[in-house]
N, C-alpha and C. Protein backbone atom coordinates (compact mmCIF):
# COMPACT_ATOMS: atom_id res chain seq x y z
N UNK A 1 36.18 220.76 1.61
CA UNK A 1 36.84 222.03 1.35
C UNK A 1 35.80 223.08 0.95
N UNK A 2 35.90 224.17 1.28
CA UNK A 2 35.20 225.39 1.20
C UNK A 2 35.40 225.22 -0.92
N UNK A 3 34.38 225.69 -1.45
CA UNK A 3 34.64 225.72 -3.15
C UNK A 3 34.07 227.08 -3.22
N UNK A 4 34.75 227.86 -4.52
CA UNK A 4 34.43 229.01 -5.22
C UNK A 4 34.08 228.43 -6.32
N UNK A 5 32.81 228.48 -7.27
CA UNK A 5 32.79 227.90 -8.70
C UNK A 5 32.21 229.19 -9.50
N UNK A 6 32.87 229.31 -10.11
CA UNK A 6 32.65 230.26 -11.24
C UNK A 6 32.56 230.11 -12.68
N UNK A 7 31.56 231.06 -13.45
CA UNK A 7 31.19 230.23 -14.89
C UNK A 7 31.24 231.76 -15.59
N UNK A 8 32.49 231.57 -16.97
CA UNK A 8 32.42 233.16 -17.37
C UNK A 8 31.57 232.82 -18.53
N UNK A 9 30.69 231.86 -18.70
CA UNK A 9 30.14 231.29 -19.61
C UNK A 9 28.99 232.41 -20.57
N UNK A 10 28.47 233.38 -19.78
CA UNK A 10 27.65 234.53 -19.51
C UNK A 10 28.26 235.80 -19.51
N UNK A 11 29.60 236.01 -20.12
CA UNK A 11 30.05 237.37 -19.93
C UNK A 11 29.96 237.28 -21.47
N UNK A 12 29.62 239.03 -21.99
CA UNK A 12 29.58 238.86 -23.26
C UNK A 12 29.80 240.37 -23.46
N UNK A 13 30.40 241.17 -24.34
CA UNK A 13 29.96 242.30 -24.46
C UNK A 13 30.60 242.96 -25.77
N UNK A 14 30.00 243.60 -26.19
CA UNK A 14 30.73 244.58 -27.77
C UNK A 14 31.41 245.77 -27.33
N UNK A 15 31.58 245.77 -25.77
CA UNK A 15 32.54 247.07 -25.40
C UNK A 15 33.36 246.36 -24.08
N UNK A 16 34.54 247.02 -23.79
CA UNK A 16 34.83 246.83 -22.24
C UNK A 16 34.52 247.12 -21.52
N UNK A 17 33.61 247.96 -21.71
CA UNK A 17 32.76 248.78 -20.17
C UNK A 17 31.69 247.38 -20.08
N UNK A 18 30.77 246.86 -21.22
CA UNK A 18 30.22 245.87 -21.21
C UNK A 18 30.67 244.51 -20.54
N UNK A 19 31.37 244.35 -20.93
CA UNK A 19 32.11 242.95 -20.90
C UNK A 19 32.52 243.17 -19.24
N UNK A 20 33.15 244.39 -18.68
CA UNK A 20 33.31 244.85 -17.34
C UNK A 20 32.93 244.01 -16.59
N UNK A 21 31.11 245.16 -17.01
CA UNK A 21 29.73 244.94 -16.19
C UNK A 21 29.61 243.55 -15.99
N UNK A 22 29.84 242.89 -16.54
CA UNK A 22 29.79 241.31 -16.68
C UNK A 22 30.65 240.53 -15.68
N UNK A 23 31.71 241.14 -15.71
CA UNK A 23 32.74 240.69 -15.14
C UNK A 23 32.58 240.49 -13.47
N UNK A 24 32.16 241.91 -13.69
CA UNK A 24 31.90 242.80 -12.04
C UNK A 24 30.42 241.61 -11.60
N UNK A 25 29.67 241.82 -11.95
CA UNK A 25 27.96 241.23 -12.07
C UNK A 25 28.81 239.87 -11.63
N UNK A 26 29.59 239.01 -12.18
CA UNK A 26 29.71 237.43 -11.97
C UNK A 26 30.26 237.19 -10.81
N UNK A 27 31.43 238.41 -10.27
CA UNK A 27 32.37 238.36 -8.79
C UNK A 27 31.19 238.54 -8.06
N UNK A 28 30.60 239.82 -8.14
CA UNK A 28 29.36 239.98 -7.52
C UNK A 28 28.47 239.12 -6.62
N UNK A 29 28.14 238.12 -7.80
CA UNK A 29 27.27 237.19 -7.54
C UNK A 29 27.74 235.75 -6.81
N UNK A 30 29.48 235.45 -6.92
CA UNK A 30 30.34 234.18 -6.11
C UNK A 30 30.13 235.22 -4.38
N UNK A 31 30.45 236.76 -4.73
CA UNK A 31 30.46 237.16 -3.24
C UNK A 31 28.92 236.88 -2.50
N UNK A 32 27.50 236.95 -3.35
CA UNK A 32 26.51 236.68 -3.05
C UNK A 32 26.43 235.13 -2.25
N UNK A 33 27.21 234.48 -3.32
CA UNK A 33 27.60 232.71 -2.58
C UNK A 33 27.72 232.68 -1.43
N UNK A 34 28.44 233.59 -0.78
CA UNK A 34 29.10 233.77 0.52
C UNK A 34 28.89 234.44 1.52
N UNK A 35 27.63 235.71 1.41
CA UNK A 35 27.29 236.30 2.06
C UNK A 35 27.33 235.91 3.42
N UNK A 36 27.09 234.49 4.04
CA UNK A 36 27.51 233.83 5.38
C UNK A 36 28.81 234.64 6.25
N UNK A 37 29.59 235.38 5.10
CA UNK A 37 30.23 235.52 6.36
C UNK A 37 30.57 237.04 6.67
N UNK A 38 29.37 237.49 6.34
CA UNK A 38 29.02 238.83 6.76
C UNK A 38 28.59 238.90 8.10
N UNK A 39 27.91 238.12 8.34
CA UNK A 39 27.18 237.72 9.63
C UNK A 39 28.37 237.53 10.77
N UNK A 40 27.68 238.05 12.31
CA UNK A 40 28.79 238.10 13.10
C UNK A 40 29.52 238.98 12.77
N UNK A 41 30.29 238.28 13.91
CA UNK A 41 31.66 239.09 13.80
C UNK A 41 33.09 239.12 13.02
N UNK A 42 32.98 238.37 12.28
CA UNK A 42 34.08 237.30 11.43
C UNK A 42 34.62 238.02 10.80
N UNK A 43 34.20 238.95 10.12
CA UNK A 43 34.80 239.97 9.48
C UNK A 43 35.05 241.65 10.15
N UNK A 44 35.91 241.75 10.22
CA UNK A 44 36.57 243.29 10.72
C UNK A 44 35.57 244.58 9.81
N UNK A 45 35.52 245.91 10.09
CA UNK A 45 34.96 246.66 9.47
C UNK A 45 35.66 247.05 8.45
N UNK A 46 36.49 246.86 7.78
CA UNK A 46 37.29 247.10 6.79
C UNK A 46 36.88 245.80 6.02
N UNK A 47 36.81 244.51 6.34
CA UNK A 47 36.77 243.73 5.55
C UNK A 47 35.12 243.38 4.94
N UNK A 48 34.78 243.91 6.43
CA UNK A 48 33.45 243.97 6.26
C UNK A 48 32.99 245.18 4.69
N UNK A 49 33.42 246.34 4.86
CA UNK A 49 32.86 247.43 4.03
C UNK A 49 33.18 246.92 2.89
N UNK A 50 34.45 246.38 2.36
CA UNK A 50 35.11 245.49 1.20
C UNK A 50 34.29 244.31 0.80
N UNK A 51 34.23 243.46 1.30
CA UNK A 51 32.81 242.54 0.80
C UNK A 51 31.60 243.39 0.49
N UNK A 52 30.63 243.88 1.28
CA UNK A 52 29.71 244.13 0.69
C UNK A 52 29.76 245.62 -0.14
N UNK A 53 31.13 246.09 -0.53
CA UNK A 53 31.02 246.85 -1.91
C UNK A 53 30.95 245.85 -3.22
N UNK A 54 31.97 244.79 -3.06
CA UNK A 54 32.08 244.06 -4.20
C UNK A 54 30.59 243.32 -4.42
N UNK A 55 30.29 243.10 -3.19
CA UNK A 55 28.56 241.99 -3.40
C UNK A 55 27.02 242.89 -3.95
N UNK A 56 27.10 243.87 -3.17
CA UNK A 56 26.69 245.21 -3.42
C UNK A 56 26.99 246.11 -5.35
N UNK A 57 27.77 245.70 -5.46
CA UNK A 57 28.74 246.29 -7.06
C UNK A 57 28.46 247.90 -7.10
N UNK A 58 29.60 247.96 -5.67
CA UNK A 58 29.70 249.72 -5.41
C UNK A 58 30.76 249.87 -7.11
N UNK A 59 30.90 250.76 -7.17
CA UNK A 59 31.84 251.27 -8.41
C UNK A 59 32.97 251.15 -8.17
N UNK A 60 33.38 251.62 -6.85
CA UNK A 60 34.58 251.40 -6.17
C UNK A 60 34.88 250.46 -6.01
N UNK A 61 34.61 249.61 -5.98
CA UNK A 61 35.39 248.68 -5.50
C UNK A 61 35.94 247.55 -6.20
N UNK A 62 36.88 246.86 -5.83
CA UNK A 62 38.21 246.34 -6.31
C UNK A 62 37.98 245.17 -7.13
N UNK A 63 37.75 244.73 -8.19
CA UNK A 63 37.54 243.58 -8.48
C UNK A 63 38.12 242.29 -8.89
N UNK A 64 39.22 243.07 -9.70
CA UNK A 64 40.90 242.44 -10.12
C UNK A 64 41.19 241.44 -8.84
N UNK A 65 41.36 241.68 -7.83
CA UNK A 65 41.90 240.33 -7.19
C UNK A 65 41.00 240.00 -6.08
N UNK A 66 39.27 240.11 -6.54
CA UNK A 66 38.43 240.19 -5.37
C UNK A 66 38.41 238.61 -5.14
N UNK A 67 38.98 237.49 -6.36
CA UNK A 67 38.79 236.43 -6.07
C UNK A 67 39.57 235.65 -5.50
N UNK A 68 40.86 235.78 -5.07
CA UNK A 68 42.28 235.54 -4.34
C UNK A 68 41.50 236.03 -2.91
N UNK A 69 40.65 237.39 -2.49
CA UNK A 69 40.31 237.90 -1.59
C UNK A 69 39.62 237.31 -0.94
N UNK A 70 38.53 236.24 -1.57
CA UNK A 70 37.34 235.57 -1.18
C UNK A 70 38.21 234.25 -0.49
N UNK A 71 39.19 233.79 -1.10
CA UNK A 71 39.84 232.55 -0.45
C UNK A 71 40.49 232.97 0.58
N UNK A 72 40.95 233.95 1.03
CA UNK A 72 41.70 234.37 2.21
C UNK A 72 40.64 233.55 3.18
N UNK A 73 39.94 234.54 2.85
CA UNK A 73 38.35 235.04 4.06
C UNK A 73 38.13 233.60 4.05
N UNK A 74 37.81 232.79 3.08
CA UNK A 74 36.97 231.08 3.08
C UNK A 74 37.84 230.46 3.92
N UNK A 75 39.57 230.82 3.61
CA UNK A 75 39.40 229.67 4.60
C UNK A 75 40.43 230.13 5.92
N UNK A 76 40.43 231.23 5.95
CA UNK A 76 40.01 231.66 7.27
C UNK A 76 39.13 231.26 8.16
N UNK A 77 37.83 231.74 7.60
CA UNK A 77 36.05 230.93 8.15
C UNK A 77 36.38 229.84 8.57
N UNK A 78 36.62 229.12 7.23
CA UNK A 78 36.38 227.16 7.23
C UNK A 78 38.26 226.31 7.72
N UNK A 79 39.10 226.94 7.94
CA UNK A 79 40.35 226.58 8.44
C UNK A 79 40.60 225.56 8.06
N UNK A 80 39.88 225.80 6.25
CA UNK A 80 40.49 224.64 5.30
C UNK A 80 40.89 225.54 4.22
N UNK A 81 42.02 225.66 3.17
CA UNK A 81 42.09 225.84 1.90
C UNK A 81 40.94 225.57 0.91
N UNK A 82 41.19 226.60 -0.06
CA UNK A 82 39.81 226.84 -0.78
C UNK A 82 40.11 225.85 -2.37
N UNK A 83 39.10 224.93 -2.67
CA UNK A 83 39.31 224.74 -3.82
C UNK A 83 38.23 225.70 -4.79
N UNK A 84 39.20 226.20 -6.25
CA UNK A 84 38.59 227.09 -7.22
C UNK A 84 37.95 226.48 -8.29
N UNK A 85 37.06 226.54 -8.63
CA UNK A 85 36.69 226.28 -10.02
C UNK A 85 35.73 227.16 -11.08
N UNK A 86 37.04 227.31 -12.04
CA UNK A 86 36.54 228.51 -13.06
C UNK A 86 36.29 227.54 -14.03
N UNK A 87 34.86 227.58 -14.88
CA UNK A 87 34.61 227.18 -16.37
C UNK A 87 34.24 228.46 -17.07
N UNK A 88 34.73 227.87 -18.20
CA UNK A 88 35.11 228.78 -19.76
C UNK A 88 35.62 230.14 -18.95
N UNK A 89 36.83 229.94 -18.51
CA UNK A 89 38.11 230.81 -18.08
C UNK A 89 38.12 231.68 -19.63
N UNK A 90 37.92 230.97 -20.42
CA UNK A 90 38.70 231.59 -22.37
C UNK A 90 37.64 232.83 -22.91
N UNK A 91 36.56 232.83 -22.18
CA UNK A 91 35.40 233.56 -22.45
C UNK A 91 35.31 235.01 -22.70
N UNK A 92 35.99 235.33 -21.82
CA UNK A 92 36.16 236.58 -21.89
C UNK A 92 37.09 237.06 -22.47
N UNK A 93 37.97 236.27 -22.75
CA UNK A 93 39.52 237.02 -23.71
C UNK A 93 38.53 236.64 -24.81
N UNK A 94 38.32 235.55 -24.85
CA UNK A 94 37.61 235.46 -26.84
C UNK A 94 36.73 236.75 -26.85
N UNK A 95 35.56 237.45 -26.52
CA UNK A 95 34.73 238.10 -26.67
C UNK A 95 35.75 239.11 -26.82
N UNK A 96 36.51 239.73 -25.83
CA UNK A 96 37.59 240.73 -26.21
C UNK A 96 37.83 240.80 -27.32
N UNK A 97 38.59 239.55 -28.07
CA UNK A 97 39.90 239.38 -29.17
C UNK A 97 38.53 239.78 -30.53
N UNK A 98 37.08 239.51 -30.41
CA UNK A 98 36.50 239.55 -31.51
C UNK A 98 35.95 240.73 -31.56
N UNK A 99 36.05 241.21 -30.49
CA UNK A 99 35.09 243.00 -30.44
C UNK A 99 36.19 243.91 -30.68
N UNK A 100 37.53 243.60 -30.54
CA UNK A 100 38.34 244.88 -30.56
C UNK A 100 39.15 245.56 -29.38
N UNK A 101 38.74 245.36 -28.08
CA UNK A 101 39.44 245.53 -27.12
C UNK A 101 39.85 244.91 -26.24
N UNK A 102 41.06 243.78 -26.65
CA UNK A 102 41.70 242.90 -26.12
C UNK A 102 42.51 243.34 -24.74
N UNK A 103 43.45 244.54 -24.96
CA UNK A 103 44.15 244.93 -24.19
C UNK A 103 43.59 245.11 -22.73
N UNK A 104 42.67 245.98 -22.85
CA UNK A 104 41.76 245.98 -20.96
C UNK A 104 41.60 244.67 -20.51
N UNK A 105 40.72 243.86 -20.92
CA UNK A 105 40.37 242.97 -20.92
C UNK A 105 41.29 241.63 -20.53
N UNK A 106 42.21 241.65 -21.51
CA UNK A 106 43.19 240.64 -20.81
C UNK A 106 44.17 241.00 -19.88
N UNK A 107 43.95 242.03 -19.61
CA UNK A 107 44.79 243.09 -18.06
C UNK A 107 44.11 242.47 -16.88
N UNK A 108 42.93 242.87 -16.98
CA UNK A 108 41.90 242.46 -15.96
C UNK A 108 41.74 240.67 -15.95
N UNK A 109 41.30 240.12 -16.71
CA UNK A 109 41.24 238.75 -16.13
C UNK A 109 42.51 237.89 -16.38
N UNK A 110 43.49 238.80 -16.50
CA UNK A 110 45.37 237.91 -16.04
C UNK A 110 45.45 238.16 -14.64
N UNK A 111 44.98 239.43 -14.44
CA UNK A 111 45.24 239.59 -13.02
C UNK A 111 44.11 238.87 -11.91
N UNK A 112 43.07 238.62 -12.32
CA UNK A 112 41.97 237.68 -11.44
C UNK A 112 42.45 236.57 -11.60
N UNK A 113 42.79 235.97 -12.76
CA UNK A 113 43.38 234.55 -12.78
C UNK A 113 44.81 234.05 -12.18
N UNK A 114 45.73 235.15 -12.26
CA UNK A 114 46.86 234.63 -11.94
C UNK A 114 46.75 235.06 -10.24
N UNK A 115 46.22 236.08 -10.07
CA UNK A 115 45.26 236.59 -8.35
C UNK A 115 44.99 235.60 -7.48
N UNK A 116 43.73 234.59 -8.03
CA UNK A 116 43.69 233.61 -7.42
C UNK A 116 44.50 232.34 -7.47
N UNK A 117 45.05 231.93 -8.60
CA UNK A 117 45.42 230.75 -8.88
C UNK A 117 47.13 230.74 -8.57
N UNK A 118 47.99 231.70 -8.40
CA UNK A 118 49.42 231.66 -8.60
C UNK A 118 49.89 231.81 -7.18
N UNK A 119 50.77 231.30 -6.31
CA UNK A 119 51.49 231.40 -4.88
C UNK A 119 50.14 231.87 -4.10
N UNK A 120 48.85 231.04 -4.30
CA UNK A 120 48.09 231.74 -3.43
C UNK A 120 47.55 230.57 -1.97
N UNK A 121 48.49 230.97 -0.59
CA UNK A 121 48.61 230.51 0.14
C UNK A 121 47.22 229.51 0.81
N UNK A 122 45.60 230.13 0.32
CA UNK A 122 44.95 229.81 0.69
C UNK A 122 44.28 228.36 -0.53
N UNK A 123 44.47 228.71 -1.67
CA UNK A 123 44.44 227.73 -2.44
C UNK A 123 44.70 226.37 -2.33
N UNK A 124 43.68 224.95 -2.19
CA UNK A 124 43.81 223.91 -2.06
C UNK A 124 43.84 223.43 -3.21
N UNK A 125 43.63 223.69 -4.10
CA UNK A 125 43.47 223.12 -5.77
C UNK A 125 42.58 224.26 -7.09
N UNK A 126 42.39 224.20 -7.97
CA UNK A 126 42.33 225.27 -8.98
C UNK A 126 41.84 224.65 -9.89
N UNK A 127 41.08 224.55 -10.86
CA UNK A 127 40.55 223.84 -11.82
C UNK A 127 40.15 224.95 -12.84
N UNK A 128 40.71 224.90 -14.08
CA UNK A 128 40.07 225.54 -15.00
C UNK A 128 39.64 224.75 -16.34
N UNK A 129 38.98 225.49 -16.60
CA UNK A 129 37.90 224.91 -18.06
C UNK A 129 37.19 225.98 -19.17
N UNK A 130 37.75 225.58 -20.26
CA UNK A 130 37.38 226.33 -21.43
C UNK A 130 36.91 225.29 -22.61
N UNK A 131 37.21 226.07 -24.09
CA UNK A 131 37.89 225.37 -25.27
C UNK A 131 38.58 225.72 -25.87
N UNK A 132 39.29 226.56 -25.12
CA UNK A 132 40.95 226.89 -25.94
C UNK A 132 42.37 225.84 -24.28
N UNK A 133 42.88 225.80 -25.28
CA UNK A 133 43.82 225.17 -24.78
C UNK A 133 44.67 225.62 -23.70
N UNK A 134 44.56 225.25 -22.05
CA UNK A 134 45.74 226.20 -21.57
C UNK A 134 46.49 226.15 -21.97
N UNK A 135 47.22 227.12 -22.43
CA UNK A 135 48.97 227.24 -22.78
C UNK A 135 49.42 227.81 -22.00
N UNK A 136 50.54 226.85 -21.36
CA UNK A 136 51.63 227.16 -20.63
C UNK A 136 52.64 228.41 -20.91
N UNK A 137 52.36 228.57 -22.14
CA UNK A 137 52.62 230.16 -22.52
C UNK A 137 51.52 231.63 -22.92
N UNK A 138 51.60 232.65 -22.53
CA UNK A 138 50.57 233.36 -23.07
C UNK A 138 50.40 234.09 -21.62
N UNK A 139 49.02 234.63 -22.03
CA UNK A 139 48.44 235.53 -20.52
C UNK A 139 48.12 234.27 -19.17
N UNK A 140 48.32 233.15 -19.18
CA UNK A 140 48.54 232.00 -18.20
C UNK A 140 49.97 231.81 -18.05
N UNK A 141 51.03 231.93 -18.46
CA UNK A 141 52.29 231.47 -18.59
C UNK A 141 52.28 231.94 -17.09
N UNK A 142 52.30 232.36 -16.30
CA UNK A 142 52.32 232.93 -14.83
C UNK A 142 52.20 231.83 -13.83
N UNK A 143 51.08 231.04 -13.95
CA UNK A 143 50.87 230.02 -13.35
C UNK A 143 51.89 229.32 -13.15
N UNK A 144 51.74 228.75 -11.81
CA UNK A 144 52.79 227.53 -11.54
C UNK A 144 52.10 226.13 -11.49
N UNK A 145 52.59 224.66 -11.51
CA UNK A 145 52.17 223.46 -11.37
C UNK A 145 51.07 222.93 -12.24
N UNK A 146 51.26 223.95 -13.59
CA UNK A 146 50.17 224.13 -13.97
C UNK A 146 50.03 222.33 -14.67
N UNK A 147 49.19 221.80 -15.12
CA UNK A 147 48.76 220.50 -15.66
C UNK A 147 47.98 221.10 -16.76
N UNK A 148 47.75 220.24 -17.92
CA UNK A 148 47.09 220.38 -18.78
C UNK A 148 46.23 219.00 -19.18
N UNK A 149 44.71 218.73 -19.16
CA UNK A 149 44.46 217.69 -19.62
C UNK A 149 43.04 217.73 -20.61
N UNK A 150 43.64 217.37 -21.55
CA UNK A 150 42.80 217.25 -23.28
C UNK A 150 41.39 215.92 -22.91
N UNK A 151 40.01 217.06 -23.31
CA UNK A 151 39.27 215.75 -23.53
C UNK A 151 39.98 214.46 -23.85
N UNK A 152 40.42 214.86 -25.11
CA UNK A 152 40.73 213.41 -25.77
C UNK A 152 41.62 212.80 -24.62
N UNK A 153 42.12 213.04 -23.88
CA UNK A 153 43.13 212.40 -23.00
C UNK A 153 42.58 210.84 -22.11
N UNK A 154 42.42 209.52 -22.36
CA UNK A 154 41.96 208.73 -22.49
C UNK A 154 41.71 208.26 -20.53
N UNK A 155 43.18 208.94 -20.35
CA UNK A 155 43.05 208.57 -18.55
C UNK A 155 41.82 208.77 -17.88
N UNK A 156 41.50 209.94 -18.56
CA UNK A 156 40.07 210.49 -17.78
C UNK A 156 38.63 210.57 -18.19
N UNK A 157 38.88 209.31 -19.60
CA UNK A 157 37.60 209.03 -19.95
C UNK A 157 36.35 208.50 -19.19
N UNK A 158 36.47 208.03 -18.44
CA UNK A 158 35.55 207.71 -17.24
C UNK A 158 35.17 209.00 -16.63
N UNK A 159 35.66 209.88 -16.81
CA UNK A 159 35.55 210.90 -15.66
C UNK A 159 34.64 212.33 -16.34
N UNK A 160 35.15 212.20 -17.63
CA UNK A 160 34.00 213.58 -18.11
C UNK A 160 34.00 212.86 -19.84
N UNK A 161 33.25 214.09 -20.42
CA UNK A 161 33.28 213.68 -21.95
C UNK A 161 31.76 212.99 -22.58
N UNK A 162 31.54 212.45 -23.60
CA UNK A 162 30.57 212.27 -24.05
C UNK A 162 30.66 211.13 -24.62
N UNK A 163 29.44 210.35 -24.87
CA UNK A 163 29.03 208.89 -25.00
C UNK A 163 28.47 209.09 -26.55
N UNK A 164 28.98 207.58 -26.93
CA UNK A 164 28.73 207.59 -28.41
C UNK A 164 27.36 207.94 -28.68
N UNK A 165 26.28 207.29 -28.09
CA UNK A 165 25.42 207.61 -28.08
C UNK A 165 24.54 208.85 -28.34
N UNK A 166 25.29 209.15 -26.96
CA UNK A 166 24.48 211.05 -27.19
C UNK A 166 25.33 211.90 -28.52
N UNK A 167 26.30 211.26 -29.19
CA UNK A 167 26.81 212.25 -30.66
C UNK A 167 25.76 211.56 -31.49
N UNK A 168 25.39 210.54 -31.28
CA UNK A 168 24.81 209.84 -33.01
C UNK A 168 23.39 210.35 -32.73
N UNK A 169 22.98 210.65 -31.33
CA UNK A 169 21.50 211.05 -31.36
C UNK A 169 21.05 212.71 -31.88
């Protein structure tokens, strides 16, 4: 499957124009991922000018659902559904909630998150990762099929998590 992986691990800012820039800078850089399909003909001139504003980080251009946008196009290209993967999804609302301007902020990445992840036809699977808890209620409550699974959750101890070892060292 075609993958989008994204890390808001690196957005940080004491303003929203900051935190933005960050925002914008990280879509930016998944559209950089992809630049492949600039090439040719694959893209129309409309879709064409639309990618490389967002890859480019014209001012104009759209960023709120540039990542729902990128899965159209992927698997269009690859005439497979796109799997997503966002880590520390929580990143940017926390930096918000501690600087003071929550409201922009969780406008903008409800609408990238629920953009890509909610009735989105091209979507093969979705993975998110923080350390706040998804809640099925809140600026995620939107989501559908949503699953929730806790480190501690024992099923998937084989699968991620940390070894006694590396805590006592």
């Amino acid at each position: 499957f075609p993958v989008i992986s994204v890390s808001f691990g690196e957005c940080s800012g004491e303003t929203w124009e900051e935190l933005k820039d960050d925002l914008c800078d990280l879509i930016a850089g998944v559209y950089s991922d992809h630049k492949y399909l600039e090439h040719g003909d694959f893209l129309d001139y409309a879709e064409r000018k639309e990618f490389r504003a967002i890859r480019e980080r014209d001012s104009a251009a759209r960023y709120k659902f540039a990542l729902r946008k990128l899965t159209a196009l992927l698997h269009r290209y690859h005439n497979k559904r796109v799997v997503v993967l966002i880590d520390e999804y929580d990143k940017p609302v926390n930096e918000a909630y501690r600087n003071d301007f929550f409201k922009p902020a969780l406008t903008f990445v409800k609408s990238a998150y629920t953009g890509v992840l909610k009735d989105n036809v091209h979507l093969e699977k979705g993975l998110l990762t923080g350390v706040l808890r998804v809640a099925k209620a809140g600026y995620l409550s939107d989501l559908n099929n949503l699953e929730v699974y806790s480190l501690l959750d024992t099923s998937f101890a084989d699968k991620y998590g940390v070894l006694e070892e590396e805590v006592v060292s």
